[in-house]
Structures are given as structure tokens and as C-alpha cells.
Protein backbone atom coordinates (compact mmCIF):
# COMPACT_ATOMS: atom_id res chain seq x y z
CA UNK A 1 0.00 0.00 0.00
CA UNK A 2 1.63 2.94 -1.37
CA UNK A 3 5.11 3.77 1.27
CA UNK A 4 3.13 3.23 4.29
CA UNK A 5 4.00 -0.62 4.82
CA UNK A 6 1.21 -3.10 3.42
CA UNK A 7 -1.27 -3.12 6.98
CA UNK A 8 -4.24 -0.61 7.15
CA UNK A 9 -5.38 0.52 10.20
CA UNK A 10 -8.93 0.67 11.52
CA UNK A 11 -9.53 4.25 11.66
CA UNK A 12 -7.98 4.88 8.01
CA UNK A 13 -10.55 1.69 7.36
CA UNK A 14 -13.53 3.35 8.83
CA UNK A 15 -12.78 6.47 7.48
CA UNK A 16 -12.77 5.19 3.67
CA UNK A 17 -15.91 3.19 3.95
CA UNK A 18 -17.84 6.07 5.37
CA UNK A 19 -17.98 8.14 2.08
CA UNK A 20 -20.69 8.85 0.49
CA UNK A 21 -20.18 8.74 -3.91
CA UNK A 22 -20.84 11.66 -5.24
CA UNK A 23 -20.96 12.39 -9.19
CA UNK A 24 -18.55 15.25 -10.23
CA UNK A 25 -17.24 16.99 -13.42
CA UNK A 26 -14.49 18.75 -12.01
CA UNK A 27 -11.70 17.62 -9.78
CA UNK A 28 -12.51 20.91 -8.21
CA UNK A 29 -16.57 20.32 -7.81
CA UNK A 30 -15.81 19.58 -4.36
CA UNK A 31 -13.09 20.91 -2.13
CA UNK A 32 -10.90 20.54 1.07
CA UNK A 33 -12.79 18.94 4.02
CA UNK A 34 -15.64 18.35 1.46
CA UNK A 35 -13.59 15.20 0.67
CA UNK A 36 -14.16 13.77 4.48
CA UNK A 37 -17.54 12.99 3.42
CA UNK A 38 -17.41 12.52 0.28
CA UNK A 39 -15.57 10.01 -2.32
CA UNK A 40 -15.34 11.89 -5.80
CA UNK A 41 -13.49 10.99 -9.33
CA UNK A 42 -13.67 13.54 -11.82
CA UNK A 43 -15.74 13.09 -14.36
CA UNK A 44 -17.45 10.04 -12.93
CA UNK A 45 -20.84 10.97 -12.53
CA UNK A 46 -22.55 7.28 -12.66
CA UNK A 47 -23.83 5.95 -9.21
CA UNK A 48 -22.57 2.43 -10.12
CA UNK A 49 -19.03 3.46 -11.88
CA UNK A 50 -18.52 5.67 -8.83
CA UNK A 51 -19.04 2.22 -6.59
CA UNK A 52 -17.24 0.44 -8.01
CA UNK A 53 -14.11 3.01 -8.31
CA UNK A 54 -14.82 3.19 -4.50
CA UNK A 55 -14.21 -0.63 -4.12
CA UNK A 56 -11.50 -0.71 -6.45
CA UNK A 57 -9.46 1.92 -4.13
CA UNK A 58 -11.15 0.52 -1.13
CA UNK A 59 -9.25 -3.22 -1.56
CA UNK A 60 -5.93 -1.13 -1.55
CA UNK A 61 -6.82 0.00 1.81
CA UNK A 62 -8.16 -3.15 3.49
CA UNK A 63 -6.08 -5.47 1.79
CA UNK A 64 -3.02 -3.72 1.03
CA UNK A 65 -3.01 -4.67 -2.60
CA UNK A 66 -0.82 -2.41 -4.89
CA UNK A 67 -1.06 0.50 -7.21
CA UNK A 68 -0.69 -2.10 -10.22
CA UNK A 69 -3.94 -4.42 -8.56
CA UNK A 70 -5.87 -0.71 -8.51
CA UNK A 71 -4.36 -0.32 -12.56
CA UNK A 72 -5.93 -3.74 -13.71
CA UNK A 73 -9.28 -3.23 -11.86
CA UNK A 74 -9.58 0.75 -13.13
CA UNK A 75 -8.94 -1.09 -16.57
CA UNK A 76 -11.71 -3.62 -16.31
CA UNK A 77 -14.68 -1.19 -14.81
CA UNK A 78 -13.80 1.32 -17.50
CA UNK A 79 -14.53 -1.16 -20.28
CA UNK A 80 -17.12 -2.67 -18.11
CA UNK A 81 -19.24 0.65 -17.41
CA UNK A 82 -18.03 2.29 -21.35
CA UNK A 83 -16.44 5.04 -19.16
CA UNK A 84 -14.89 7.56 -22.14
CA UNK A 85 -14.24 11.07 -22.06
CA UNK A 86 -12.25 11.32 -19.18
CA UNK A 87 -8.93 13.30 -18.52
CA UNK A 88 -5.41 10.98 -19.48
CA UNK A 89 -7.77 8.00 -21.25
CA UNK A 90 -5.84 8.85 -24.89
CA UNK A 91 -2.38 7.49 -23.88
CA UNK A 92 -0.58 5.06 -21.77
CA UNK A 93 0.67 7.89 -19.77
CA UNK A 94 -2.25 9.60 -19.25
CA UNK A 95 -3.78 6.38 -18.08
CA UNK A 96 -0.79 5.49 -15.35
CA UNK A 97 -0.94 9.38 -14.31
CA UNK A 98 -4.66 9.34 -13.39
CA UNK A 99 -4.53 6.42 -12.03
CA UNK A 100 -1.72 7.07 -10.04
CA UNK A 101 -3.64 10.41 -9.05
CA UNK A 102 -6.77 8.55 -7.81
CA UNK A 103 -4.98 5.72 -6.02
CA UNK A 104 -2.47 7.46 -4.45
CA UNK A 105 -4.26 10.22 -3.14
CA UNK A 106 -7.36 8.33 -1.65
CA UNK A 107 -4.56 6.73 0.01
CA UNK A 108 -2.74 9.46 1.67
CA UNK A 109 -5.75 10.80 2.58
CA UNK A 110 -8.05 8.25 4.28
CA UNK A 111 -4.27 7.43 5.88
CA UNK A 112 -3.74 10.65 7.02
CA UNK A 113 -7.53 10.97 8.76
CA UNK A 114 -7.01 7.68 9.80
CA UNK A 115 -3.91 9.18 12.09
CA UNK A 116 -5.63 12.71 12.89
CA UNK A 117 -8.23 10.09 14.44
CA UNK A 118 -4.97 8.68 16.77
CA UNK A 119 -3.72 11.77 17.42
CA UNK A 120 -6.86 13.42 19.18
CA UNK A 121 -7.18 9.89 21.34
CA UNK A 122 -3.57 10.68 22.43
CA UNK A 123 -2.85 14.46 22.36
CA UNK A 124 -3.91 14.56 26.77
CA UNK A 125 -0.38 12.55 26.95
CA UNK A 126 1.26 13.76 23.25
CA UNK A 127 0.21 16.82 22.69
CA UNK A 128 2.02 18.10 20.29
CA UNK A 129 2.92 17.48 16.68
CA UNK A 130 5.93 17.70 14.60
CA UNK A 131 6.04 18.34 11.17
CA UNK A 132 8.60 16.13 9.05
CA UNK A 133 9.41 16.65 5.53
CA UNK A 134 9.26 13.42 3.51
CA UNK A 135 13.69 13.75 1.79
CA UNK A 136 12.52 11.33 -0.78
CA UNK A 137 10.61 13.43 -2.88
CA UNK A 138 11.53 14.38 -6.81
CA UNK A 139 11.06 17.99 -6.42
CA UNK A 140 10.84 19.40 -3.11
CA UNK A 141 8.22 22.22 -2.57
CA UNK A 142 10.37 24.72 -0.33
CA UNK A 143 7.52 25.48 1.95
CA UNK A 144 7.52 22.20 2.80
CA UNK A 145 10.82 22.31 3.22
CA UNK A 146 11.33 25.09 5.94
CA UNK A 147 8.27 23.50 7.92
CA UNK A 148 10.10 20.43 8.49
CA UNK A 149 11.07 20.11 11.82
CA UNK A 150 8.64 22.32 13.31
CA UNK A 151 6.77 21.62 16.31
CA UNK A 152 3.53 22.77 17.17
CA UNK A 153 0.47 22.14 19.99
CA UNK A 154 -1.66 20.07 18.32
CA UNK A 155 -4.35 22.42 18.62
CA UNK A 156 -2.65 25.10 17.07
CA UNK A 157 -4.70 26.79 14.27
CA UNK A 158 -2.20 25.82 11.80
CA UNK A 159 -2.80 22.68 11.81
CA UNK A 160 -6.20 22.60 10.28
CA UNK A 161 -5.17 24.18 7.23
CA UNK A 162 -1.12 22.34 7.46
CA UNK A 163 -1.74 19.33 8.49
CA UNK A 164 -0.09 17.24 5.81
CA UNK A 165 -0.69 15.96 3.03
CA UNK A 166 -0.47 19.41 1.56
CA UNK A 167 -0.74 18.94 -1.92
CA UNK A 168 -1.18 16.42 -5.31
CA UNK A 169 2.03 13.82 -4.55
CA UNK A 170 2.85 15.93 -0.98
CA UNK A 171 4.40 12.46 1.40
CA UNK A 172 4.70 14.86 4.22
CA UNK A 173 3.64 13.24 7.80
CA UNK A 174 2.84 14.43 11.30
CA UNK A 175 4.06 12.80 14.54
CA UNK A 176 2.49 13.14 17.98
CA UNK A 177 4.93 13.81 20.60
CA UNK A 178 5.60 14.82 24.03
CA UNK A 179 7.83 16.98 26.35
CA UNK A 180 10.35 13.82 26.41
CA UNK A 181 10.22 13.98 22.44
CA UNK A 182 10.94 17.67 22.69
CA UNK A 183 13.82 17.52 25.20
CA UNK A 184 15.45 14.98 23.08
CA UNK A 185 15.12 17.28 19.84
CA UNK A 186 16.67 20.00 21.59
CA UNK A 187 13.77 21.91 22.72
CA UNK A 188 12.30 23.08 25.80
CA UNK A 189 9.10 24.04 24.52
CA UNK A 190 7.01 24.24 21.18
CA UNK A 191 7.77 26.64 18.35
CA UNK A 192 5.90 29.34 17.16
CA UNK A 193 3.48 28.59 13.97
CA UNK A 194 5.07 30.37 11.01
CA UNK A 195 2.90 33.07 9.06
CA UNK A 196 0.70 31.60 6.26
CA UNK A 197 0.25 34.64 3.95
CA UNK A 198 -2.72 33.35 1.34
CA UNK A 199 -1.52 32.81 -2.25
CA UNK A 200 -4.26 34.43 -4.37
CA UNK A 201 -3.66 31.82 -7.40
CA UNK A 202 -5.12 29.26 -4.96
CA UNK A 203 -6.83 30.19 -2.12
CA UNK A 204 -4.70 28.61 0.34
CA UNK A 205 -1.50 29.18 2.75
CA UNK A 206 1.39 29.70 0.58
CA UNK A 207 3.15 26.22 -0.55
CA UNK A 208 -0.16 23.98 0.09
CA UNK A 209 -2.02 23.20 -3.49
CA UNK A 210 -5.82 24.49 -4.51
CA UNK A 211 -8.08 22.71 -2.15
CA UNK A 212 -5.49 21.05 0.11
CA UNK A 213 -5.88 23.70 2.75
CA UNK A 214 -7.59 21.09 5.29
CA UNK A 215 -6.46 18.41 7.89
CA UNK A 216 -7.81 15.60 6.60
CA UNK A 217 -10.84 13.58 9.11
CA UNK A 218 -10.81 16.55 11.32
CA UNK A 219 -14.88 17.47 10.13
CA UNK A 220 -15.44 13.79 10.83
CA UNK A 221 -13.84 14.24 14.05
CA UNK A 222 -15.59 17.37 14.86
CA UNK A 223 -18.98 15.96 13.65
CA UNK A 224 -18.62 12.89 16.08
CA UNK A 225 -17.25 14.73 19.18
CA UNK A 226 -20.40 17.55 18.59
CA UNK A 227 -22.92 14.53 18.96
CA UNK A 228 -21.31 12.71 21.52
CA UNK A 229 -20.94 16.01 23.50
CA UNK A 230 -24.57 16.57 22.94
CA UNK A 231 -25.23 13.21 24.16
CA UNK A 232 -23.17 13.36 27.26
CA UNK A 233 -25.21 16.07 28.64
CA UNK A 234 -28.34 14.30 28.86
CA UNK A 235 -26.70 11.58 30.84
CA UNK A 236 -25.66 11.34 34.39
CA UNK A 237 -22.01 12.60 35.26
CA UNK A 238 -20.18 9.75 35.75
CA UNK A 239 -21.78 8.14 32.21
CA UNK A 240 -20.83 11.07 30.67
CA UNK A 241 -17.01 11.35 31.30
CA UNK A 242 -16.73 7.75 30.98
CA UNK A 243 -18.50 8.26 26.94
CA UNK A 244 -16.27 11.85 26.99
CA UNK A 245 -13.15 9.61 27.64
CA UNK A 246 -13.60 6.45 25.43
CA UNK A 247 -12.96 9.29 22.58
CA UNK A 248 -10.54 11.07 23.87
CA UNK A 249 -12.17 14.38 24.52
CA UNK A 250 -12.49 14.36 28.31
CA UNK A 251 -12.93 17.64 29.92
CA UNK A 252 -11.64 18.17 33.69
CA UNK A 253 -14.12 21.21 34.36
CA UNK A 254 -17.62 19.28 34.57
């Protein structure tokens, strides 16, 4: 499964399998945390092509299977569903670039939520997260660059529009830590969250692509901790801390 080992994990799992298929024209129909809900392909606008595009990248996930599986089953529902008209279809190239595109990033993705889900379970004991820079890229983006390194709370601002990946190919990661992490690296505290001056091109913080501005799962996490906080209060107290903790979200002050 892509370079994050061949084993899903169940929140990257749950995640996937939660979206809902929606038909687009655009890659940019639908953007940022509008892709928590929702699993899109451009130009896919079929209810059944759409499913089965969702299964296709869904095995990769559950079963680890590789980008070459996803190739031969894209292959076989195109023919299968007469799917024409759609970007990179007229050459080989084309073909292994989209693809690549679709696999690859509903991978990053769904991982990345999948590890947003850990991190809020953990952040009372790790709560901070450092940014790190994946040195095996092509072509570097230099914002990404200068980030590496950098340590933040993990409920720092910055983080909902930072939190990586931060753009088409981006293999940038976050890592929970905590004040032992940050004595070992040298530092007796967190840093400071840089500036993010908005790049009028795209919308978004300088060095993060059109519609990548967004930690991926955090709606979903804010959706489920806003109904099980609205649940908790119509219980008794000791019912609701225990449902508070069992996600993470315990609050001291009741």
C-alpha cells in the first residue's frame, strides 16, 4: 500500500468506507474537508461506476493490494461501465498518471484521517505534533521544506489548514509527541506557527495546493465529538465522562 507498509489501520478503514459517492465533473466540484464525506473521481458521474471506483481503491486499503492491482481493476470497470471522455484515457501515460492520481491520493488521505483520528485519542499525553518533511521526494516544494522540523500544539490553528498531506504527490507526515520527544530534539518548549500569507492563485497558505488547505478527518472528528458532546449532557455525570473519555475528549471542568 503505497510507502506506508502493506497493513491498514482501523480508523484509516472506517474512514474510507464512510464516504458517500458523489458524481462530479471537475476535480474541483468539491473541495478541502468536502472530501471527508465525500468520495469523488472527476468526471465520474454514474452511481454504479462511482461504486465500483470506490471498491476498487477501497481493496488497496483493506487489503493492502498495490497501485498495479488498482491499474488492472480501473482497466476492467472502464470497459465494463463504457467510461470515455475522461482526462489521461488517450495514452498510456495519461492512463498510469490518473490512475496514479486517484490511487495514491485516496490513500494518503483516508491514511492521514485515519492518524488525525490517533492523534486526538492521544494528544492529553502527546500533545504536540511535529512536522517532518518526507527527503525522498523528486522535487521538493520549499515550503515544505522550511516547515520540516517544526513543532507545534496540536491544537494550534495551523494545523487545520497544514496538516499534511499538503498537496497532489505531498508524502509529508505528522508525529504526535511529548515533552520527552521535545527535550530529546533540543527543545524546551514548542515553536511558534510560522505566518501563512494566502496565495491568491489558490486560495490557500502559501506552498499547500488548490483545495489542500484542510487536515484531513478533522470534520469527521468534529462531527462525532459535537454529537457525543450533545449526548453526554443528557446523561448522568459519571456516564458522561466515561463516553467523553472512550474518545478522547475528556474535559476536567464538569
Amino acid at each position: 500500500m503505497a510507502d506506508y507498509g502493506s497493513l491498514s489501520f482501523d480508523e484509516q478503514v472506517a474512514f474510507f468506507r464512510q464516504k458517500v459517492h458523489i458524481p462530479t465533473e471537475r476535480w474541483d466540484d468539491l473541495l478541502g474537508a468536502a472530501h471527508d464525506r465525500a468520495f469523488v473521481v472527476a468526471g465520474a458521474t454514474k452511481a454504479d461506476l462511482l461504486a465500483d471506483l470506490h471498491q476498487a481503491v477501497r481493496k488497496g486499503i483493506d487489503e493492502g493490494t498495490t497501485l498495479e492491482t488498482f491499474r488492472e481493476d480501473f482497466d476492467a470497470l472502464v470497459y465494463r461501465h463504457g467510461w470515455t471522455g475522461w482526462t489521461g484515457e488517450d495514452t498510456p501515460g495519461g492512463v498510469a498518471w490518473r490512475t496514479n492520481v486517484i490511487y495514491e491520493t485516496n490513500l494518503r488521505t483516508s491514511y492521514a484521517a485515519g492518524r488525525w483520528a490517533q492523534i486526538q485519542e492521544v494528544k492529553a499525553r502527546r500533545p504536540y505534533l511535529l512536522y517532518r518533511h518526507s527527503h525522498g521526494v523528486v522535487r521538493p516544494r520549499p515550503q515544505h521544506v522550511a516547515w520540516d522540523g517544526l513543532v507545534l500544539p496540536t491544537d494550534d490553528p495551523f494545523w487545520r489548514s497544514h496538516y499534511p498531506p499538503n498537496g497532489w504527490g505531498c508524502k509529508c507526515r505528522a508525529f504526535a509527541l511529548n515533552d520527552g520527544d521535545l527535550g530529546r530534539m533540543g527543545k524546551d518548549g514548542p515553536d511558534r506557527a510560522p505566518p501563512a500569507p494566502i496565495d491568491p492563485k489558490t486560495g490557500a497558505p502559501e506552498g499547500i495546493d488548490k483545495g489542500w488547505d484542510y487536515a484531513p478527518g478533522a470534520s469527521v472528528s468534529d462531527q462525532l465529538r459535537r454529537i457525543v458532546s450533545d449526548k453526554a449532557a443528557t446523561l448522568p455525570t459519571a456516564i458522561a465522562q466515561d463516553l467523553l473519555m472512550d474518545v478522547g475528549d475528556f474535559d476536567a471542568k464538569t
